[in-house]
Protein backbone atom coordinates (compact mmCIF):
# COMPACT_ATOMS: atom_id res chain seq x y z
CA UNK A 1 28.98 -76.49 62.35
CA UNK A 2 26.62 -78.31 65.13
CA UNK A 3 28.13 -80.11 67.93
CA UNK A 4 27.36 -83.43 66.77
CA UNK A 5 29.49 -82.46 63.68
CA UNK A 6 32.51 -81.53 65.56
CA UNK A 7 34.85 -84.41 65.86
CA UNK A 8 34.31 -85.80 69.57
CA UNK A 9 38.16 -85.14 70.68
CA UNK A 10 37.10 -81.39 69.40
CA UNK A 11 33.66 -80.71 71.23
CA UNK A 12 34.23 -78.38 73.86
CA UNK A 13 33.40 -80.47 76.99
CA UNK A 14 35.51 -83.64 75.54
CA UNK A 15 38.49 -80.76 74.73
CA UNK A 16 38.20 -79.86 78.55
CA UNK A 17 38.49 -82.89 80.01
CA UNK A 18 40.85 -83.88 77.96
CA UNK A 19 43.15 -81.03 77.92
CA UNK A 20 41.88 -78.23 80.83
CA UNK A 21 39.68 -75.39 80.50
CA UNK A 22 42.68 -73.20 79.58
CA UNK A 23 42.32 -74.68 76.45
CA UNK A 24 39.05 -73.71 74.97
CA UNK A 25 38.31 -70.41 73.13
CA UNK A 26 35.97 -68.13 74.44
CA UNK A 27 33.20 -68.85 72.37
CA UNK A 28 34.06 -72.69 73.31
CA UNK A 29 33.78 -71.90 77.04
CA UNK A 30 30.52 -70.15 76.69
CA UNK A 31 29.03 -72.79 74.59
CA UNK A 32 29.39 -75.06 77.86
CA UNK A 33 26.69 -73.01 79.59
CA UNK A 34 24.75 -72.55 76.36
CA UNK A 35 24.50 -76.35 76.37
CA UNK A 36 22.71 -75.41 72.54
CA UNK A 37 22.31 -72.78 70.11
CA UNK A 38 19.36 -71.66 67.90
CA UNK A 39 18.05 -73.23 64.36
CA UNK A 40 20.65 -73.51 61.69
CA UNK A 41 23.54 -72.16 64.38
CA UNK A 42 25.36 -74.56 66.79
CA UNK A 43 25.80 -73.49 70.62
CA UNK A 44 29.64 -72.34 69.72
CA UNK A 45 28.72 -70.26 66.75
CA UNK A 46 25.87 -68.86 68.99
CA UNK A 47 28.30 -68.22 71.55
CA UNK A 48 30.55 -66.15 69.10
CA UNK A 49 27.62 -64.15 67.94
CA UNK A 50 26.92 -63.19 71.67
CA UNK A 51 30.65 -62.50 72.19
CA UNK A 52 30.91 -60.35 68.72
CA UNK A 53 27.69 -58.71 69.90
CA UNK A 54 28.79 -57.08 73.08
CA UNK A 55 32.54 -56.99 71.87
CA UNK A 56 34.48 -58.41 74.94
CA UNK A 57 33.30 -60.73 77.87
CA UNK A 58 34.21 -58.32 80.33
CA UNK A 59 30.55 -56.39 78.54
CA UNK A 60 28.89 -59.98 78.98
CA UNK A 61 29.79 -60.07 82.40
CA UNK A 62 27.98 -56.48 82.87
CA UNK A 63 25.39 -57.73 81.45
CA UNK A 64 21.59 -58.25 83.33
CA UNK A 65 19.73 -61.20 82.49
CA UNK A 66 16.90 -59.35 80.53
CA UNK A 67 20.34 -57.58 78.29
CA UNK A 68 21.73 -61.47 77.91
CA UNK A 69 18.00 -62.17 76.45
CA UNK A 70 18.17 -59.52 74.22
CA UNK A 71 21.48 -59.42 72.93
CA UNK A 72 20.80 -62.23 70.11
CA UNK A 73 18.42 -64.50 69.00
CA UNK A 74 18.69 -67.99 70.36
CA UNK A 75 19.13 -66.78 74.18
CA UNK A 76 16.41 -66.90 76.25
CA UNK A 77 15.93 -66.68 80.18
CA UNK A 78 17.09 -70.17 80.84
CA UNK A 79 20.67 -69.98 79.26
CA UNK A 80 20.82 -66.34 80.53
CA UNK A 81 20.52 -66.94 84.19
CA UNK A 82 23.15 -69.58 83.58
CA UNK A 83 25.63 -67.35 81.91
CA UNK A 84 24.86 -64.94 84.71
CA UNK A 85 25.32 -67.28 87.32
CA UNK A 86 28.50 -68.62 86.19
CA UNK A 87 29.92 -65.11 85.91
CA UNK A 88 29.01 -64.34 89.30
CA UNK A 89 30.30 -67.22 90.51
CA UNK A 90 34.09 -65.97 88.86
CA UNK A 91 33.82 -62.75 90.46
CA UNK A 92 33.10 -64.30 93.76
CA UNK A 93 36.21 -66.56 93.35
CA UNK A 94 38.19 -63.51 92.39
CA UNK A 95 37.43 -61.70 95.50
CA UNK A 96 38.84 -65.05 97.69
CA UNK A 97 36.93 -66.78 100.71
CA UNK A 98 38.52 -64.95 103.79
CA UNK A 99 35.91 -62.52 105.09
CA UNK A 100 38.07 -60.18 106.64
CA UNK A 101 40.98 -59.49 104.14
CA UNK A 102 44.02 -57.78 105.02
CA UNK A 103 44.48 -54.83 102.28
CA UNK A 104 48.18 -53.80 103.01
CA UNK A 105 48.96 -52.67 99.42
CA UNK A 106 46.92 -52.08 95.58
CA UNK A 107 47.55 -55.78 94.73
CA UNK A 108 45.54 -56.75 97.53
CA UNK A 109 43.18 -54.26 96.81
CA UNK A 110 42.59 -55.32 93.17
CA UNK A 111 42.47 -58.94 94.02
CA UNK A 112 39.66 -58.46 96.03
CA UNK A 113 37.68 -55.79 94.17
CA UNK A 114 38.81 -55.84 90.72
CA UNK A 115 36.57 -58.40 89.61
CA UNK A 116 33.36 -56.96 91.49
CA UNK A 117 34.66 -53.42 89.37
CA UNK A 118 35.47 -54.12 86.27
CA UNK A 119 32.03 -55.34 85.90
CA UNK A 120 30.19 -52.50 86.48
CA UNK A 121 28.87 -50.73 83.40
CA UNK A 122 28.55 -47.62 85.20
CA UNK A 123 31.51 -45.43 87.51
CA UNK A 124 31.28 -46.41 90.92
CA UNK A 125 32.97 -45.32 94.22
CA UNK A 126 32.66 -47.77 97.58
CA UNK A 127 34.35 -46.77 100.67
CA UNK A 128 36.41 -49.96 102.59
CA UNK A 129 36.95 -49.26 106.84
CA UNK A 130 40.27 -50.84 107.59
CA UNK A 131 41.09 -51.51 111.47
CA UNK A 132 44.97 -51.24 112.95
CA UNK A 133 45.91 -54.20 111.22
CA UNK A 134 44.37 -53.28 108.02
CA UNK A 135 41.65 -55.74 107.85
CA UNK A 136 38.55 -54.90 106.15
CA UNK A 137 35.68 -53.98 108.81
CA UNK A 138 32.95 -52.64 106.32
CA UNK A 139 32.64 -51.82 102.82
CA UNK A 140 29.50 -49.40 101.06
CA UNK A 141 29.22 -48.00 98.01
CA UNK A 142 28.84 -44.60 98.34
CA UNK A 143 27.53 -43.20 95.29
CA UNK A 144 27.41 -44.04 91.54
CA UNK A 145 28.06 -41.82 88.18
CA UNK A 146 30.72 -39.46 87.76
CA UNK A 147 32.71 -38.01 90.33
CA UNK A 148 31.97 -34.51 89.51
CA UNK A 149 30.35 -33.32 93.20
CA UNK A 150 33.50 -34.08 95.12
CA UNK A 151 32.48 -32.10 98.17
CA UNK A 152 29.75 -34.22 98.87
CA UNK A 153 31.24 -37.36 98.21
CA UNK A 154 33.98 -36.37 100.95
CA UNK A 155 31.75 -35.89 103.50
CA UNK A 156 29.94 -39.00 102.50
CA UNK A 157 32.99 -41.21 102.77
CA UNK A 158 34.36 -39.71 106.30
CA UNK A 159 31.09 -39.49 107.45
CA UNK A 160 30.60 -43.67 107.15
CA UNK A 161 34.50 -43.94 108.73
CA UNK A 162 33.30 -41.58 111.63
CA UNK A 163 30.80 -43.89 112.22
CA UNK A 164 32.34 -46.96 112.45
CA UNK A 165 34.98 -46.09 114.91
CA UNK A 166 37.69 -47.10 111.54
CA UNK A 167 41.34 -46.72 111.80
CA UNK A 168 41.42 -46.04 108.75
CA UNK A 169 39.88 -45.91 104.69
CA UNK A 170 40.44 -47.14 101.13
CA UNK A 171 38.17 -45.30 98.22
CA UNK A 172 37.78 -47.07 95.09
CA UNK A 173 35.78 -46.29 92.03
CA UNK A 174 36.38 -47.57 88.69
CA UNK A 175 36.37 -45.99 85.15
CA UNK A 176 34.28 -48.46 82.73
CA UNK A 177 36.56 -46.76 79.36
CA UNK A 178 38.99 -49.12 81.15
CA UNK A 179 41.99 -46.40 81.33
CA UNK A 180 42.56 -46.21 85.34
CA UNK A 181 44.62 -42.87 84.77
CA UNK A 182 43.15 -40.59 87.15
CA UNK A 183 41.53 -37.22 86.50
CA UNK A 184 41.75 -34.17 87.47
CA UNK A 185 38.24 -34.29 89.52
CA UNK A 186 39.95 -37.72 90.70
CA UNK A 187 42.91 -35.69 92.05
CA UNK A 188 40.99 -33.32 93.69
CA UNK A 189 38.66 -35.62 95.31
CA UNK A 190 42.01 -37.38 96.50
CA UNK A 191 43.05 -33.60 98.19
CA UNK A 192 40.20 -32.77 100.22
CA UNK A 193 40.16 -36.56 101.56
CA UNK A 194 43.48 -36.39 102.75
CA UNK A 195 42.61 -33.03 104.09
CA UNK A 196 39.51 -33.99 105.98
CA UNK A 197 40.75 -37.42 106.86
CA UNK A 198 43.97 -35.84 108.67
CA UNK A 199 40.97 -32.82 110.30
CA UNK A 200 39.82 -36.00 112.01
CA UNK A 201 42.99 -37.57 112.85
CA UNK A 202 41.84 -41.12 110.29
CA UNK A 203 44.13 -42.59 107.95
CA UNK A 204 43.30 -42.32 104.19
CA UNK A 205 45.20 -45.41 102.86
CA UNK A 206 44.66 -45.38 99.29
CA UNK A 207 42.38 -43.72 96.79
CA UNK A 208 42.62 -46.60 93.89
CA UNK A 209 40.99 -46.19 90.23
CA UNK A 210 40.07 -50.06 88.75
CA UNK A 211 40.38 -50.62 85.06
CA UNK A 212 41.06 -53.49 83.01
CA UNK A 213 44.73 -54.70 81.96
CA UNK A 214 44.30 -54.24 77.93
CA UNK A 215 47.77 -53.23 76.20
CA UNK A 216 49.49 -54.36 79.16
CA UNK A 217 48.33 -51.13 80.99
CA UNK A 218 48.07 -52.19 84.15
CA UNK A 219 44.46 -52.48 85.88
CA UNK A 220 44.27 -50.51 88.53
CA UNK A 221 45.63 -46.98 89.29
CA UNK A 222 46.78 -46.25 93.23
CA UNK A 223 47.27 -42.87 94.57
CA UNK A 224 50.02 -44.19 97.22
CA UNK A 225 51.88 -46.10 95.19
CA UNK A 226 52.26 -42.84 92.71
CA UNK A 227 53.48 -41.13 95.59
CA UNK A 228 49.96 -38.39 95.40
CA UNK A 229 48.92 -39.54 99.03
């Protein structure tokens, strides 16, 4: 069904105003930024092909502009860059405006990297410098792909706290299967952190693992709060 078919109280933009954004479907919501779809397929049923495509939005949001253009037919570098925009735009929202956070516990943690993680399409680990009252000096990623050289990525990580003059560090990485359980590589890594980080008399706060919340797992995994560091 086209747009101009829907009844008007129906269309997504009138059903927004009208009753919120929480009440469109997904497909409705990205049919906002398509604006239109493709010949013989309305912008909503264009948005569900997209969605159906890449199976989730979380693997839209991952998704480059030149991957949006080439997921399905009817996309091209116009409604891509908007759909990219608009999810960068949520993740920036997600992380919150204050420059200089204050990352006490895993909640605040996730709320201000969860986002930023959970759409990578690839494992990453950043490092986040913390001063005495556990504000956020500097963040860096320090390497992507698995976390199977855990020597070097030790040295890595104190190396950039060294540097700084940090009180002390947060590690987080992120597992794109979604499951933040940690591994066994993740547990080691974990060990010789706390063992260098203590060597050098600076505090490893948390090693924390971001996932995604599906069957009410929760989405992140934190090595303090299991009691590991």
């Amino acid at each position: 069904m086209r747009i101009h078919e829907i009844p008007p109280t129906d269309r997504p933009r009138e059903k927004l105003a009208g009753k919120g954004a929480g009440a469109l479907t997904d497909a409705e919501l990205l049919a906002i930024f398509l604006r239109t779809g493709r010949k013989g397929k309305g912008a909503i049923a264009l948005a569900a092909e997209l969605i159906a495509a890449k199976g989730s939005l979380i693997a839209i949001s991952r998704c480059s502009v030149t991957d949006l253009i080439k997921s399905v037919s009817g996309i091209g570098p116009a409604k891509a860059a908007e759909l990219s925009a608009a999810f960068e735009l949520g993740k920036r929202l997600a992380r919150g405006g204050e420059e200089r956070p204050v990352l006490d516990s895993a909640e605040a943690i996730h709320q201000r990297f969860g986002a930023e993680f959970q759409a990578l399409g690839r494992e990453e680990l950043k490092v986040v410098l913390l001063d005495t009252k556990l504000r956020m000096i500097f963040s860096e990623r320090v390497s992507q792909g698995s976390l199977n050289e855990c020597v070097a990525y030790a040295r890595d990580i104190i190396r950039s706290a060294v540097i700084h003059s940090a009180y002390g560090f947060i590690v987080i990485h992120n597992h794109p299967s979604g499951d933040p359980a940690p591994s066994q590589a993740d547990h080691r890594l974990t060990r010789r952190l706390a063992e260098a980080a203590e060597l050098l008399q600076i505090q490893l706060l948390d090693h924390v693992i971001m996932g995604t919340a599906e069957g009410g797992r929760s989405p992140y995994f934190s090595f303090r709060e299991a009691g590991c560091l």
